[in-house]
C-alpha atoms as a PDB file:
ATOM      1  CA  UNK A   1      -6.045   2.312   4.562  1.00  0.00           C
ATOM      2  CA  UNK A   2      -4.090  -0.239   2.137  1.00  0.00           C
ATOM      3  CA  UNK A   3      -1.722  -2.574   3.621  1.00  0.00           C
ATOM      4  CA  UNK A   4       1.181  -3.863   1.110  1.00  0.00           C
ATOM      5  CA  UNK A   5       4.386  -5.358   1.811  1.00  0.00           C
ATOM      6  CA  UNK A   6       7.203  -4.830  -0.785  1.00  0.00           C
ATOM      7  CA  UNK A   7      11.142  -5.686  -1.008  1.00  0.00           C
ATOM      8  CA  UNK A   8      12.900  -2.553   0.994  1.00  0.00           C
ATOM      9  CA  UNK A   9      14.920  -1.738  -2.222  1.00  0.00           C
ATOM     10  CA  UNK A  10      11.662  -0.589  -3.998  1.00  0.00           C
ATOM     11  CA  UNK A  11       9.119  -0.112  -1.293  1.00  0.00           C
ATOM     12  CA  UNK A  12       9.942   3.804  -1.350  1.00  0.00           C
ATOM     13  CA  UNK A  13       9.807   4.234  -5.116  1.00  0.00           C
ATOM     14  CA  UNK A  14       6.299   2.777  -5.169  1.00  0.00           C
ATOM     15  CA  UNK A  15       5.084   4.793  -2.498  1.00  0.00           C
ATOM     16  CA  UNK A  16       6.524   7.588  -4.411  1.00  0.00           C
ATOM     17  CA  UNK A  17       4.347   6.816  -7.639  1.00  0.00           C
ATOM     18  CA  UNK A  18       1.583   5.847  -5.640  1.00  0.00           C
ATOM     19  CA  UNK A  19       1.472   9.453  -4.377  1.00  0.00           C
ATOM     20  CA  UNK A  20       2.361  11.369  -7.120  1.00  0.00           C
ATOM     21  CA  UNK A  21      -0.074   9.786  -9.346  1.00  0.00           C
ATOM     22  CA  UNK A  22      -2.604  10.432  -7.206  1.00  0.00           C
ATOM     23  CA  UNK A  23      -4.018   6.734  -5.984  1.00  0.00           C
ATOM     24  CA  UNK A  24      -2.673   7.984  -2.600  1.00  0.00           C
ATOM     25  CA  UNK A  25      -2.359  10.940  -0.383  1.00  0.00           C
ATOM     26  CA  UNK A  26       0.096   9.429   1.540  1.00  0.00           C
ATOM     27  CA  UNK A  27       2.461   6.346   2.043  1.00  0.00           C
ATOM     28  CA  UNK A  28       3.928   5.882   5.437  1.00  0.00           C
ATOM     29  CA  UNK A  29       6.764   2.814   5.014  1.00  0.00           C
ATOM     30  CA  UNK A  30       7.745   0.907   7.687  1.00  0.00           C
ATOM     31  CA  UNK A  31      10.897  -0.723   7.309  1.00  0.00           C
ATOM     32  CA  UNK A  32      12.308  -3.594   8.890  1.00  0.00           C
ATOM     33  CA  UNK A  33       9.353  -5.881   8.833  1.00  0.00           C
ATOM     34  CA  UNK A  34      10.104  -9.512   8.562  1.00  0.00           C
ATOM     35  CA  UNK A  35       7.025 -11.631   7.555  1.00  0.00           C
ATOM     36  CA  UNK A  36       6.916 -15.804   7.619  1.00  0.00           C
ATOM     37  CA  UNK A  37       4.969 -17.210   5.262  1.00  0.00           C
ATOM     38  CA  UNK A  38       4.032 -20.352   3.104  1.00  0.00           C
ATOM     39  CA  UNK A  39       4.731 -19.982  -0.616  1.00  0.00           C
ATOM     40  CA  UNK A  40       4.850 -22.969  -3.168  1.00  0.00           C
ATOM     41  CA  UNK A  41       4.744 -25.398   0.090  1.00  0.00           C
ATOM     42  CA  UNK A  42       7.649 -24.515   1.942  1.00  0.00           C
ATOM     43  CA  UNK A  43       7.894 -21.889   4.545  1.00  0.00           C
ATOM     44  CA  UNK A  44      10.070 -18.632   3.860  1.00  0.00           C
ATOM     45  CA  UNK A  45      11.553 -15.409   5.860  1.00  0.00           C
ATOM     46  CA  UNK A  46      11.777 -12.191   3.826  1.00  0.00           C
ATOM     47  CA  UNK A  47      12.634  -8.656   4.728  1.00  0.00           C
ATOM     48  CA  UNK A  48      10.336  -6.740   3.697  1.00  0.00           C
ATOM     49  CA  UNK A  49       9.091  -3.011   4.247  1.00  0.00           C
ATOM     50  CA  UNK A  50       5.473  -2.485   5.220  1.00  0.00           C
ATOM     51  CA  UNK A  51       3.154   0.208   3.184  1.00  0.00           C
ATOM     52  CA  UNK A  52       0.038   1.800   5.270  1.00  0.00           C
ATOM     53  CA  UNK A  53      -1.611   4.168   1.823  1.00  0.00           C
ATOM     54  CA  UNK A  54      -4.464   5.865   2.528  1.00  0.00           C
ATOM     55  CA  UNK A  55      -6.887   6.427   0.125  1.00  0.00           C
ATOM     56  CA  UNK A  56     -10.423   6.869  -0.535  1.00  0.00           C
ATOM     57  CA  UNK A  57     -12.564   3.781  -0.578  1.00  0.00           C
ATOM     58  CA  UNK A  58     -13.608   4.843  -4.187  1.00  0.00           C
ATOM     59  CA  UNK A  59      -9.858   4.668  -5.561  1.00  0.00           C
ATOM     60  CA  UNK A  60      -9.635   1.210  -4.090  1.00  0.00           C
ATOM     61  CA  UNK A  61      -9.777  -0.645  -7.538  1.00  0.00           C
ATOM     62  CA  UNK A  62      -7.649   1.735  -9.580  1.00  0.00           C
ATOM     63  CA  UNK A  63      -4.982   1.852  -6.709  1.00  0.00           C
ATOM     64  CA  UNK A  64      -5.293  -2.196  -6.584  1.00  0.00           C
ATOM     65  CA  UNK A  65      -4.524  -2.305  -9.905  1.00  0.00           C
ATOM     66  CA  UNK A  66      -1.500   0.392 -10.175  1.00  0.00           C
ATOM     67  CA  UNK A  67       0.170  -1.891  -7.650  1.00  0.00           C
ATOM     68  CA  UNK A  68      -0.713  -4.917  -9.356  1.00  0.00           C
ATOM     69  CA  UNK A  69       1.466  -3.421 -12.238  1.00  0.00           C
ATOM     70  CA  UNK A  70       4.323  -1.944 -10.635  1.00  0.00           C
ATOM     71  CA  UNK A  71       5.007  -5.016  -7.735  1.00  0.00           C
ATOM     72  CA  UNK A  72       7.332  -7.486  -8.557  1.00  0.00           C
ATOM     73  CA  UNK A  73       5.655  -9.969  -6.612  1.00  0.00           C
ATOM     74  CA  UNK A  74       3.924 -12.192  -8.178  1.00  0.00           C
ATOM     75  CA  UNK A  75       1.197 -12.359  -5.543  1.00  0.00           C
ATOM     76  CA  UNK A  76       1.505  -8.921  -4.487  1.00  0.00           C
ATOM     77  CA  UNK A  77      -0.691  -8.502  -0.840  1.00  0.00           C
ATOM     78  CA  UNK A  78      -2.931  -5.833  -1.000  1.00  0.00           C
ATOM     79  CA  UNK A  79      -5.104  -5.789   1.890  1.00  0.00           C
ATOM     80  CA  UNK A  80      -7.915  -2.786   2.385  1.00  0.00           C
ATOM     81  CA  UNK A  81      -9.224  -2.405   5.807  1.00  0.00           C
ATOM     82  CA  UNK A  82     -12.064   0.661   6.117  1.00  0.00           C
ATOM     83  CA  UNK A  83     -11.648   3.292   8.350  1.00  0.00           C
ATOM     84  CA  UNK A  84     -14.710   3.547  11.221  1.00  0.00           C
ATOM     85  CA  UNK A  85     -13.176   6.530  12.119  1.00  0.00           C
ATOM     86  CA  UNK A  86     -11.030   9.258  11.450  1.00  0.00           C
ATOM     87  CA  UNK A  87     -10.755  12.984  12.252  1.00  0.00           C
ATOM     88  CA  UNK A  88     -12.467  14.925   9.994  1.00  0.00           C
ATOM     89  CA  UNK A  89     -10.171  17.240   8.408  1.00  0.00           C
ATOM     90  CA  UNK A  90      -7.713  14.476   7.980  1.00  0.00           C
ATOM     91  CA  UNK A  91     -10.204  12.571   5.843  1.00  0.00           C
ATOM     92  CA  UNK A  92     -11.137  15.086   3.487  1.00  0.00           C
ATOM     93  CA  UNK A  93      -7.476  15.733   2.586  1.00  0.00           C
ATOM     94  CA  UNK A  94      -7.279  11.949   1.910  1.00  0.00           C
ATOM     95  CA  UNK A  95     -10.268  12.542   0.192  1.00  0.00           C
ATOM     96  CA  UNK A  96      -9.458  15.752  -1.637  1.00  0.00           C
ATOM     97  CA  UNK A  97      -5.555  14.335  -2.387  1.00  0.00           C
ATOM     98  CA  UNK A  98      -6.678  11.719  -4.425  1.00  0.00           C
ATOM     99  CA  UNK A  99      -8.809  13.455  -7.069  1.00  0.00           C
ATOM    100  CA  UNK A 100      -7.571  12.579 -10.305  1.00  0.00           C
END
């Protein structure tokens, strides 16, 4: 599971790409998210929509990457946290849905 937050006005295109090229075999977004945070020493408030992608561990770095290059953050958070568990059959379509 990758955690990224994104601008709402492109947080469902990139989940979009992210799925139909394959890094992901799917992108639940969670809108409405506000996050506080400390950027160039001040504090700031930003909208923002949450991404939960799931992937295969071994797609990690590509997927890292492919949001890297479509964000328009500068310091785009992507955060991967493994799963300990999962039901089977749910993990090997993850799995299977992210074959290039």
């Amino acid at each position: 599971m990758v955690y990224v937050s994104a601008p709402p006005d492109v947080a469902a295109a990139l989940a979009s790409t992210l799925v139909a090229e394959r890094f992901a075999a799917c992108v639940s977004v969670l809108p409405g998210v506000r996050s506080v945070y400390r950027w160039n020493g001040a504090v700031q408030q930003d909208e923002e929509s949450l991404l939960l992608i799931k992937t295969g561990a071994d797609r990690f770095e590509a997927l890292r990457q492919r949001i890297v290059d479509l964000h328009p953050y500068e310091l785009p958070e992507v955060v991967a946290v493994r799963w300990q568990h999962a039901h089977e059959p749910y993990r090997q379509w993850v799995l299977d849905s992210t074959r290039p």
